[in-house]
Protein backbone atom coordinates (compact mmCIF):
# COMPACT_ATOMS: atom_id res chain seq x y z
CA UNK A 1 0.00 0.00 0.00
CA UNK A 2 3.09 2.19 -0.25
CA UNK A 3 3.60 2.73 3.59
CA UNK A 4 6.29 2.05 5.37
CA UNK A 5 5.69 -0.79 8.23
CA UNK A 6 7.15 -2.06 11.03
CA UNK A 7 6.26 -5.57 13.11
CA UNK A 8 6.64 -6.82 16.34
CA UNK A 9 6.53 -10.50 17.49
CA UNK A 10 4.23 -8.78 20.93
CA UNK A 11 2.89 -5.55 22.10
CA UNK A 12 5.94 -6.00 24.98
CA UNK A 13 8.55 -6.15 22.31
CA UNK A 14 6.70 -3.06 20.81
CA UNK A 15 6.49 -1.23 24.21
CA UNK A 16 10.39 -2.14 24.80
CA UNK A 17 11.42 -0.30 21.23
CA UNK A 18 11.85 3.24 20.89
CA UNK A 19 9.23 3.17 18.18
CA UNK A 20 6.21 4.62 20.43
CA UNK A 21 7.17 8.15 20.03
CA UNK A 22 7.28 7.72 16.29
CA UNK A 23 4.47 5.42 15.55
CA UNK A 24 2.09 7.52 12.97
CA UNK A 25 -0.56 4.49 13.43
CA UNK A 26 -0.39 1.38 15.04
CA UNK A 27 -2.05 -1.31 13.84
CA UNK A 28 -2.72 -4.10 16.69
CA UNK A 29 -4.38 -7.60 17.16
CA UNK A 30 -6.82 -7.67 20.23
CA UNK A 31 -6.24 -11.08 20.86
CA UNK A 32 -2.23 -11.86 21.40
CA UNK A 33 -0.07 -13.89 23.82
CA UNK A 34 0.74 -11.93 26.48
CA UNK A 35 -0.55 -8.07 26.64
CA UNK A 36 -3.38 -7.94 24.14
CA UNK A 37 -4.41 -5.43 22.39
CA UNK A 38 -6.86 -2.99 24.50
CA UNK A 39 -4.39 -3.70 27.48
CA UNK A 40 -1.61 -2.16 25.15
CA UNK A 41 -3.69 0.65 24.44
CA UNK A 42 -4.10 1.21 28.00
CA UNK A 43 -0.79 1.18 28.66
CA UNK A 44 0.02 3.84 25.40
CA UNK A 45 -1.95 6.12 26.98
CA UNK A 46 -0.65 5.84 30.24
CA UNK A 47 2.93 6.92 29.02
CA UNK A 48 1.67 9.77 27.03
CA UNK A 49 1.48 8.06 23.67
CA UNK A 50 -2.00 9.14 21.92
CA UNK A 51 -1.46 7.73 18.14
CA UNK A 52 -4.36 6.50 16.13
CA UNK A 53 -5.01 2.62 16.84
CA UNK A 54 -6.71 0.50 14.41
CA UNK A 55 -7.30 -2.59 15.72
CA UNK A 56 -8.29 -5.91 14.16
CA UNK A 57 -9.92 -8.94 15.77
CA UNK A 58 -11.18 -12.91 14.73
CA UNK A 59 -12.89 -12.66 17.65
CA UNK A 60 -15.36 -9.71 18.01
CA UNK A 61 -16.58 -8.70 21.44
CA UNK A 62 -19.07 -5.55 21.79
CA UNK A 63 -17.52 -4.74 25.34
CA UNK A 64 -13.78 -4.76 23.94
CA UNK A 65 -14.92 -2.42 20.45
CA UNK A 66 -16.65 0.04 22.60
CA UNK A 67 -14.00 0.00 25.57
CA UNK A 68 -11.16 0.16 23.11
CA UNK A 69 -13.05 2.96 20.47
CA UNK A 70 -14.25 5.05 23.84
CA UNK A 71 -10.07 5.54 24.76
CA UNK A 72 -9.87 6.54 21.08
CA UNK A 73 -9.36 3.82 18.96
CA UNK A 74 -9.53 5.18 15.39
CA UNK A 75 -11.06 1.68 13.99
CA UNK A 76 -12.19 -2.11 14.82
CA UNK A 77 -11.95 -4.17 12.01
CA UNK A 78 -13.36 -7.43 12.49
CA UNK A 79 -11.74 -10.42 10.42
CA UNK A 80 -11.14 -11.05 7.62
CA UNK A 81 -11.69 -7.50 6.49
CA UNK A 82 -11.25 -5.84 3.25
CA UNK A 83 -8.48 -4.03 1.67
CA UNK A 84 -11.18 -1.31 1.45
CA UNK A 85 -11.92 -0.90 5.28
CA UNK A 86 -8.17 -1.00 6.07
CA UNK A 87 -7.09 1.77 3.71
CA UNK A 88 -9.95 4.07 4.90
CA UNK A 89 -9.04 3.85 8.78
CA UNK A 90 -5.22 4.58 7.24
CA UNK A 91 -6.37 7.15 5.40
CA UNK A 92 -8.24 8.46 8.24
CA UNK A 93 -5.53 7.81 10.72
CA UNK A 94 -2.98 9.70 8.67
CA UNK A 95 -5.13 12.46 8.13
CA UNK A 96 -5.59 13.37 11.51
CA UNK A 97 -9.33 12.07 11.72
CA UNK A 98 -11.38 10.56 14.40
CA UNK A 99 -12.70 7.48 15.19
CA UNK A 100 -15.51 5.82 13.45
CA UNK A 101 -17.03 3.69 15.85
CA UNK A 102 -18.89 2.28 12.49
CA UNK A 103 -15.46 1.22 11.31
């Protein structure tokens, strides 16, 4: 899609780069060994990092999508999603938007 990405095996081996600070959009699982996903947010916020999150999930749960959209969560993209819904929360993301709790 012409951006440039970075991956990390965990959201602790993201949290232990220097990479937070410079994150434009963070794409995240939910559902991951060890720290998942709305935990990870948590903890972003806690430190002071507010960059737009779009997270993506095989296993949708209404608490999680409104807990994780109501800290600001820019998208919840249930799987498998489309090329289509992906781009517009980047697009959105990059852009400066705000979340679309439709997303």
């Amino acid at each position: 899609m012409g951006y440039a990405a970075e991956t990390f095996a965990s959201a602790e081996e993201y949290l232990q780069s220097d990479r937070a600070a410079n994150t434009a959009c963070l794409i995240s699982d939910i559902q991951m060994p060890g720290m998942n996903g709305a935990d990870l947010q948590d903890r972003l916020i806690a430190d002071g990092h507010r960059m737009p999150i779009i997270f993506v999930t095989a296993f949708p749960d209404e608490k999680v999508r409104a807990r994780v959209l109501k800290a600001g969560a820019l998208g919840f993209l249930t799987k498998p999603f489309t090329d289509e819904g992906l781009m517009k929360c980047l697009d959105l993301a990059l852009a400066g938007g705000k979340n679309d709790p439709a997303s």
